[in-house]
Protein backbone atom coordinates (compact mmCIF):
# COMPACT_ATOMS: atom_id res chain seq x y z
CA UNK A 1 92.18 145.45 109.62
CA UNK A 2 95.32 142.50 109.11
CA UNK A 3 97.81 144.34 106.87
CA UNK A 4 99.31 142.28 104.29
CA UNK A 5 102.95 141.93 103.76
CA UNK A 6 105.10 141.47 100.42
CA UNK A 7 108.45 139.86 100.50
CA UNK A 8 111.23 141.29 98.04
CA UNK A 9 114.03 139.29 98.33
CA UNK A 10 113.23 136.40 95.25
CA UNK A 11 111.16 136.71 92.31
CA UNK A 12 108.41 134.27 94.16
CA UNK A 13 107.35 137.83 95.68
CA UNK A 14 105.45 135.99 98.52
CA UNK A 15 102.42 138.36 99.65
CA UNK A 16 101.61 137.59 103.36
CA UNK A 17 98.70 138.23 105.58
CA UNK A 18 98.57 138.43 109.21
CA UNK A 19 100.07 135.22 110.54
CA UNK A 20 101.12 133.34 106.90
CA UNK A 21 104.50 132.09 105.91
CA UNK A 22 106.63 132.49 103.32
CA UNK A 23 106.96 129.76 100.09
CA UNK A 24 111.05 128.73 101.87
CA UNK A 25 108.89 128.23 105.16
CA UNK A 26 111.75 130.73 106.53
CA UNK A 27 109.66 134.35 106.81
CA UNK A 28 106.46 135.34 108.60
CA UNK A 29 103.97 138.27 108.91
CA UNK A 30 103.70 139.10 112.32
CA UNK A 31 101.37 141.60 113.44
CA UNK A 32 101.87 143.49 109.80
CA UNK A 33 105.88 143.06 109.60
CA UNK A 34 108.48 140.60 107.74
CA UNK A 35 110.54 138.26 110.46
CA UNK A 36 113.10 136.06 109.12
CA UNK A 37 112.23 132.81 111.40
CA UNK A 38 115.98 131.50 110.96
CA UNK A 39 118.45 134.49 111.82
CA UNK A 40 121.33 133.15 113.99
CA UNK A 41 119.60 129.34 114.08
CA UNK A 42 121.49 127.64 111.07
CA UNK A 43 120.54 124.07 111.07
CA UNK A 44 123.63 122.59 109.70
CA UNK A 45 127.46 123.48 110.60
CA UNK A 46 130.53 122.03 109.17
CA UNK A 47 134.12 122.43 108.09
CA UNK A 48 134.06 121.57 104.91
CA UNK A 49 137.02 121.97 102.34
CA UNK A 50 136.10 124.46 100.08
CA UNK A 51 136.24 122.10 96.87
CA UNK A 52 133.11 120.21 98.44
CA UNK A 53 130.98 123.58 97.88
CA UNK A 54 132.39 123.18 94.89
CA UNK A 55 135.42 125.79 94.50
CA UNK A 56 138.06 124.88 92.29
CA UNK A 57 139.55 128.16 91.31
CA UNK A 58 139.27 129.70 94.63
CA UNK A 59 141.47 129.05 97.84
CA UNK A 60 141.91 125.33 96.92
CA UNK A 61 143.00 123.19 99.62
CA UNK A 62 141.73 125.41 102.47
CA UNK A 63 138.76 124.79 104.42
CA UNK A 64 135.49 126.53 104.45
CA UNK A 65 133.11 127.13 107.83
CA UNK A 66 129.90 126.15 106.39
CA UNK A 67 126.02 126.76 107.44
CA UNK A 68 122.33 126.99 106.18
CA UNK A 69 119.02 126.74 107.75
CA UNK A 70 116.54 125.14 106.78
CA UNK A 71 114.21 126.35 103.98
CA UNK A 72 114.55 126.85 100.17
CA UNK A 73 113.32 129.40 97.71
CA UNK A 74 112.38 126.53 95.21
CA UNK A 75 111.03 123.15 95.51
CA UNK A 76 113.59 121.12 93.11
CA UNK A 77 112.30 117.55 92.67
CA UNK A 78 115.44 115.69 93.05
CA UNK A 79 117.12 117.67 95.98
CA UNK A 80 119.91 116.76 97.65
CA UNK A 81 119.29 117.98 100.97
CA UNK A 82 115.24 118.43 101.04
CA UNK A 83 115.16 116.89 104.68
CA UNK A 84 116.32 120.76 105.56
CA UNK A 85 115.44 122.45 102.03
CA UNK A 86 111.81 121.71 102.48
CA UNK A 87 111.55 121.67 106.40
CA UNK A 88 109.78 124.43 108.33
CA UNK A 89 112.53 125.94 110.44
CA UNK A 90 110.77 124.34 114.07
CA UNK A 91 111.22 120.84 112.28
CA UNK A 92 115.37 120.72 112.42
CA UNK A 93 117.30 120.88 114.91
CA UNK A 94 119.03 124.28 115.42
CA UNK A 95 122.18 125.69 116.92
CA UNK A 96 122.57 129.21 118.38
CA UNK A 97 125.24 130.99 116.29
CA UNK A 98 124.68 134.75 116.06
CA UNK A 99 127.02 136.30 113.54
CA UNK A 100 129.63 136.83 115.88
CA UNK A 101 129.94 133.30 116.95
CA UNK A 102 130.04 131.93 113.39
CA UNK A 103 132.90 134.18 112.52
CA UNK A 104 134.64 133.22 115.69
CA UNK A 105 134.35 129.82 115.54
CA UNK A 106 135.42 129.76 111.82
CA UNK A 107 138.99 131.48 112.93
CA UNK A 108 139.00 128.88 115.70
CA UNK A 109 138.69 126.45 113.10
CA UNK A 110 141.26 128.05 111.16
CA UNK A 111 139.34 128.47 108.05
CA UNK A 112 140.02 130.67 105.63
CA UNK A 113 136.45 131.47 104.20
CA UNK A 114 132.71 131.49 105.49
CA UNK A 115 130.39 129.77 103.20
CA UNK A 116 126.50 129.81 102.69
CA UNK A 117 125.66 126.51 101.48
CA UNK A 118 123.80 123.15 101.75
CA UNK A 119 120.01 124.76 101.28
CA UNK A 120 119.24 128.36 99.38
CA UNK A 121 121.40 130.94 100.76
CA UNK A 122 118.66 133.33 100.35
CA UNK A 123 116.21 132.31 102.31
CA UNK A 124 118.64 133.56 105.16
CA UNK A 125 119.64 136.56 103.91
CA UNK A 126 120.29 138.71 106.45
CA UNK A 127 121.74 136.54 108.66
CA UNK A 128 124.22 136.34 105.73
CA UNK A 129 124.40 139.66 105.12
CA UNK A 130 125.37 140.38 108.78
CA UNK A 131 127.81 137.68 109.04
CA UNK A 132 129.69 138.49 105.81
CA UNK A 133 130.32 142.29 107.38
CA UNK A 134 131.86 140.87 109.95
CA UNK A 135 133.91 138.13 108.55
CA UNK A 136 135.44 140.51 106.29
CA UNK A 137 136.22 142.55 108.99
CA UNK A 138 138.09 139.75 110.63
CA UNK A 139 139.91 139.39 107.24
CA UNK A 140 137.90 136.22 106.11
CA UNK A 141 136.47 135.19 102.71
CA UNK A 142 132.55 134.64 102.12
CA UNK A 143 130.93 132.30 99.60
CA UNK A 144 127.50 130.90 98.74
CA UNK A 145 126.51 128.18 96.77
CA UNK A 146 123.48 129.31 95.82
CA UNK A 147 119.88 128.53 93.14
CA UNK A 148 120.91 132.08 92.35
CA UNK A 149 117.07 132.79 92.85
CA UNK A 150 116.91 136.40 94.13
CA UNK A 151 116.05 139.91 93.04
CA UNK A 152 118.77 142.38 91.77
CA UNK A 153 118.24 145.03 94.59
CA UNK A 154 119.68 142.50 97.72
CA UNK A 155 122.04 140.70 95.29
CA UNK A 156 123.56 143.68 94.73
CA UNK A 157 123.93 144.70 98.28
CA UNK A 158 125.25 141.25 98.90
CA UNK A 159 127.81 141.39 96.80
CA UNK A 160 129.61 144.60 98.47
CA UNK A 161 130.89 142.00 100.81
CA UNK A 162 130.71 138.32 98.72
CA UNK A 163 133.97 137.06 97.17
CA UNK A 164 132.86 133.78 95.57
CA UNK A 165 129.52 132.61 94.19
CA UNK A 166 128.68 128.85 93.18
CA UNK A 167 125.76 128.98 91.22
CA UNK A 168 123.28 125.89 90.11
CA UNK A 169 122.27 126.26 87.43
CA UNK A 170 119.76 123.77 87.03
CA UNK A 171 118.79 123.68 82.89
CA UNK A 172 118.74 126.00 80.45
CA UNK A 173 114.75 125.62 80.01
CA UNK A 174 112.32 127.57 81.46
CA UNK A 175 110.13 124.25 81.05
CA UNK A 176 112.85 122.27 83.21
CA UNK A 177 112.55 125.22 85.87
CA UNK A 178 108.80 125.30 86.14
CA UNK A 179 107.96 121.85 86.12
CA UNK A 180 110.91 120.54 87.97
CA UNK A 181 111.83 122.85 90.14
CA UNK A 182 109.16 125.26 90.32
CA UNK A 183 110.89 128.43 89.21
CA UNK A 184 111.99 130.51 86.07
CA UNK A 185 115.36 130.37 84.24
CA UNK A 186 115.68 133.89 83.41
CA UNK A 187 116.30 135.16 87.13
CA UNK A 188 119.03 132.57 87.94
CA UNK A 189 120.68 134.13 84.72
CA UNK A 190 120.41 137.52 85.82
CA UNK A 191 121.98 136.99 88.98
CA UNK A 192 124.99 135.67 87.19
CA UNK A 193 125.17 138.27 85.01
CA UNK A 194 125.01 140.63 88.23
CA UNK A 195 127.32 138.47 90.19
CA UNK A 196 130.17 138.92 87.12
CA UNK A 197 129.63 142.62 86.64
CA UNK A 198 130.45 143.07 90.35
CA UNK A 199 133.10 141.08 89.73
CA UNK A 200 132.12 138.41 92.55
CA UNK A 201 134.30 134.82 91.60
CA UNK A 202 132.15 132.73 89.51
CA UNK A 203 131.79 128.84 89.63
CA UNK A 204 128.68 127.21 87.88
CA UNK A 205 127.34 123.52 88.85
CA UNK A 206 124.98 121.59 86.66
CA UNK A 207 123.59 118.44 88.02
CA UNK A 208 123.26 116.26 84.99
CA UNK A 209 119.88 114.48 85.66
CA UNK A 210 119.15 111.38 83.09
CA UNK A 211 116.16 112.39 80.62
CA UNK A 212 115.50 115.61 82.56
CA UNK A 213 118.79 118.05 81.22
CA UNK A 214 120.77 115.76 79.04
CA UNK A 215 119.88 116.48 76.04
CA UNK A 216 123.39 117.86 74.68
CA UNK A 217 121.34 120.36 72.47
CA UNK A 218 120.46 122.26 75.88
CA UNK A 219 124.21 121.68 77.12
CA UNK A 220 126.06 123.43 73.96
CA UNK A 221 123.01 126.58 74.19
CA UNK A 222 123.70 126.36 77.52
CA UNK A 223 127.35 126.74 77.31
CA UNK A 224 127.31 129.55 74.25
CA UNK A 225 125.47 131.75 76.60
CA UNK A 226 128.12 131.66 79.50
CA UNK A 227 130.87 131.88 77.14
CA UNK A 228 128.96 135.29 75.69
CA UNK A 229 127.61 136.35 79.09
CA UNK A 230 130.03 135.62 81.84
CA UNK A 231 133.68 134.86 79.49
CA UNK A 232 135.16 131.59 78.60
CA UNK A 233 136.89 131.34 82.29
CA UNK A 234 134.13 130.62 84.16
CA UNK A 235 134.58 127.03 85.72
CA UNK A 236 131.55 124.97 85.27
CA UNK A 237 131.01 121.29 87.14
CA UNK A 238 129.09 118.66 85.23
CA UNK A 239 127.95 116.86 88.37
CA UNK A 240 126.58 113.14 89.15
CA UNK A 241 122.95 112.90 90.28
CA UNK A 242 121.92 110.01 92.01
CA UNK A 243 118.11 109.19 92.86
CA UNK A 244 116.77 111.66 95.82
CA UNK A 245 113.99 112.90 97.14
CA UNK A 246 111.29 112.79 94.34
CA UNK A 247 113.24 111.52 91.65
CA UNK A 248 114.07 107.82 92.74
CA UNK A 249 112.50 106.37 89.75
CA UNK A 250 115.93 107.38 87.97
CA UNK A 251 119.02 105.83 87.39
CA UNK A 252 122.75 107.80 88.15
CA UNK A 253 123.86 109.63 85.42
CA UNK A 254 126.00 107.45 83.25
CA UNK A 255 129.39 108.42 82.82
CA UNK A 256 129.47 108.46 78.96
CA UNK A 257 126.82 111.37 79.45
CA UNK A 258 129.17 113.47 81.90
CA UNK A 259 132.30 112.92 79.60
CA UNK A 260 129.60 113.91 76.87
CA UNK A 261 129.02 117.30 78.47
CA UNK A 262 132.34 117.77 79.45
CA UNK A 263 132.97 117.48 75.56
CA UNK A 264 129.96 119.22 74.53
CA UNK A 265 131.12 122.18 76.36
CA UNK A 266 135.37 122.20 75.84
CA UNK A 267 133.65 122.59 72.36
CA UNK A 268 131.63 125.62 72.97
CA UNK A 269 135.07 127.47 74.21
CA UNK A 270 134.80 127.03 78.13
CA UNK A 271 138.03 126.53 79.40
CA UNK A 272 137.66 124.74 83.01
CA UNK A 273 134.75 121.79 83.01
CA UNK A 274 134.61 119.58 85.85
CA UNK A 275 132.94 116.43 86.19
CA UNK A 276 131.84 115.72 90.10
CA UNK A 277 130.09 113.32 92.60
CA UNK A 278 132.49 110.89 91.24
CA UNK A 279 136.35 109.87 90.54
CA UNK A 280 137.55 111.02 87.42
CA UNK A 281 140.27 112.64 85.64
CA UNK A 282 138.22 115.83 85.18
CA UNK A 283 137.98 116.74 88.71
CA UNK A 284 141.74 118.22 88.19
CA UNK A 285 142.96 121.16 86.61
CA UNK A 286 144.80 121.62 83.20
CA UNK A 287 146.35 123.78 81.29
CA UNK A 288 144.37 125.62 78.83
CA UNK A 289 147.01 125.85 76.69
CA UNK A 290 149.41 123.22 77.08
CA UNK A 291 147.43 121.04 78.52
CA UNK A 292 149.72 120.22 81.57
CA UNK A 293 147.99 118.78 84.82
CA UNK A 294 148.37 121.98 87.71
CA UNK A 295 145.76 120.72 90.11
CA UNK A 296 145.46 117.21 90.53
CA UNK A 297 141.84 116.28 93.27
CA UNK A 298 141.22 113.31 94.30
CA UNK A 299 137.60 113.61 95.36
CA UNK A 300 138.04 117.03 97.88
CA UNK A 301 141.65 116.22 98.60
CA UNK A 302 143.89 118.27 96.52
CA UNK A 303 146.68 115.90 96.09
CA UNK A 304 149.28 118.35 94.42
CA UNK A 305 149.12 121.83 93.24
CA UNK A 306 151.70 122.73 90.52
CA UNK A 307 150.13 126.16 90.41
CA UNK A 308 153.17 129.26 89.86
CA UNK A 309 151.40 131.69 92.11
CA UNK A 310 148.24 132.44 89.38
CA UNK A 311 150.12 130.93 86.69
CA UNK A 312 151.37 127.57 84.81
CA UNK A 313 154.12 126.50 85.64
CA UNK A 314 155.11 125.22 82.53
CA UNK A 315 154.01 127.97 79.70
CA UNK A 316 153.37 130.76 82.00
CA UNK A 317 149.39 130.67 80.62
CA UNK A 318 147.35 132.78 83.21
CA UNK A 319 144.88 130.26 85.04
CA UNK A 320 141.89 132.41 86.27
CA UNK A 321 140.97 132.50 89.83
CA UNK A 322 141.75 133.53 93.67
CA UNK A 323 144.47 131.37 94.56
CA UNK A 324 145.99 133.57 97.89
């Protein structure tokens, strides 16, 4: 009789019979057990500085050894990458990188961090999980940008060895979530809830999508609950979409809509709001008190850092982060 499998890694809960996938295409019951079809075989491998994931309070102007395989917990209409996101793992081209040789190669590339990035983290967890033992073993940092789409229990775990978490979050609708992106809200919040009470480094990026998220009424809500939730230090990026994947029938996000956000949440007591996936003044770090420039980026180049160790140089103001 085929026995049926259950994943428990995201709230999708994918039950399996004999010889089915997973939803992220990455996981397989095979003869009555769970295989992750990706461990070791990340489709994509880069240096990367780490303010491309995007890190701005952590390590700036080093360089991060990136990878990801292909598959995705969710099925976000206008995603970036969905030529790996939405691929079955046999449809990309694949390198062979066991844990060891990531690690390796990221010292050889004298990086100063791993990161999980470009799909859903999760979907290879523990090739993730095995690589961030070892990395920290070998005195390297690990970070994810991540859908933050997974269950407490392996978060948790994760997190023993996880520095630095980028988390998208998408909208702050569970209507936006199902329709768009084919998930809930209230997980993704969880995790970063989780993430801060494990006290993981917390970055937030919000893809501004024209008629889909812009409503500023969801930004300032949005914004009041990470200023309750997570602390008014959190850095959040307001970033540019441009038309991908399913969403080609809209325009870029204006600018007057970014700087509207940006506003929207300065407003709502955040202290560190980026605006990305274009030049602007608010890719750069002030001051939260007197307003000084400390980090000025010019795209992912960090053109000057005026940072005093953790501090401002010019009031002495704490700026929150990991900055050595």
């Amino acid at each position: 009789m085929p026995k049926t499998v259950q994943c428990e890694l995201c709230p999708n809960g994918c039950v399996m019979e004999e010889g089915q996938r997973s939803r992220c295409r990455a996981r397989m019951n095979k003869n009555g057990r769970l295989y992750s079809l990706v461990y070791g075989k990340p489709c994509a491998v880069h240096v990367d500085p780490i303010e491309k994931k995007p890190f701005f309070h952590f390590l700036p102007g080093t360089t991060a050894f990136s990878i990801a395989t292909a598959g995705c917990v969710l099925s976000c209409k206008f995603c970036q990458n969905w030529q790996i996101s939405q691929a079955n793992p046999e449809d990309t081209d694949t390198y062979d990188l066991p844990p060891e040789k990531v690690v390796s190669n990221a010292i050889r590339s004298q990086c100063r961090s791993v990161t999980y990035t470009y799909t859903e983290p999760t979907v290879f967890y523990e090739y993730m999980y095995d690589t961030a033992i070892i990395a920290r073993e070998k005195k390297l940092r690990n970070t994810m940008h991540s859908c933050g789409y997974i269950r407490e229990k392996p978060l948790k775990t994760l997190c023993r060895y996880l520095d630095a978490a980028d988390i998208d979050l998408k909208a702050f609708s569970e209507d936006f979530y199902e329709r768009v992106c084919g998930g809930r809200l209230k997980p993704v919040l969880d995790s970063l809830v989780l993430l801060k009470k494990e006290s993981v480094w917390i970055e937030i990026t919000n893809l501004v999508i024209p008629t889909l998220n812009d409503n500023m009424k969801m930004v300032k809500e949005m914004c009041g609950w990470v200023v309750k939730n997570l602390g008014p230090d959190v850095p959040i990026h307001f970033s540019r979409f441009h038309p991908h994947y399913k969403l080609t029938n809209l325009p870029p996000t204006p600018v007057g809509t970014l700087t509207a956000a940006r506003d929207t949440a300065l407003e709502a007591g955040l202290k560190f709001v980026y605006i990305g996936n274009i030049r602007h003044e608010a890719e750069s770090t002030f001051c939260p008190k007197c307003r000084k420039l400390l980090i000025e980026r010019i795209g992912y180049f960090v053109k000057q850092n005026l940072l005093n160790g953790s501090r401002c140089t010019y009031c002495s103001t704490p700026v929150p982060g990991v900055w050595s």
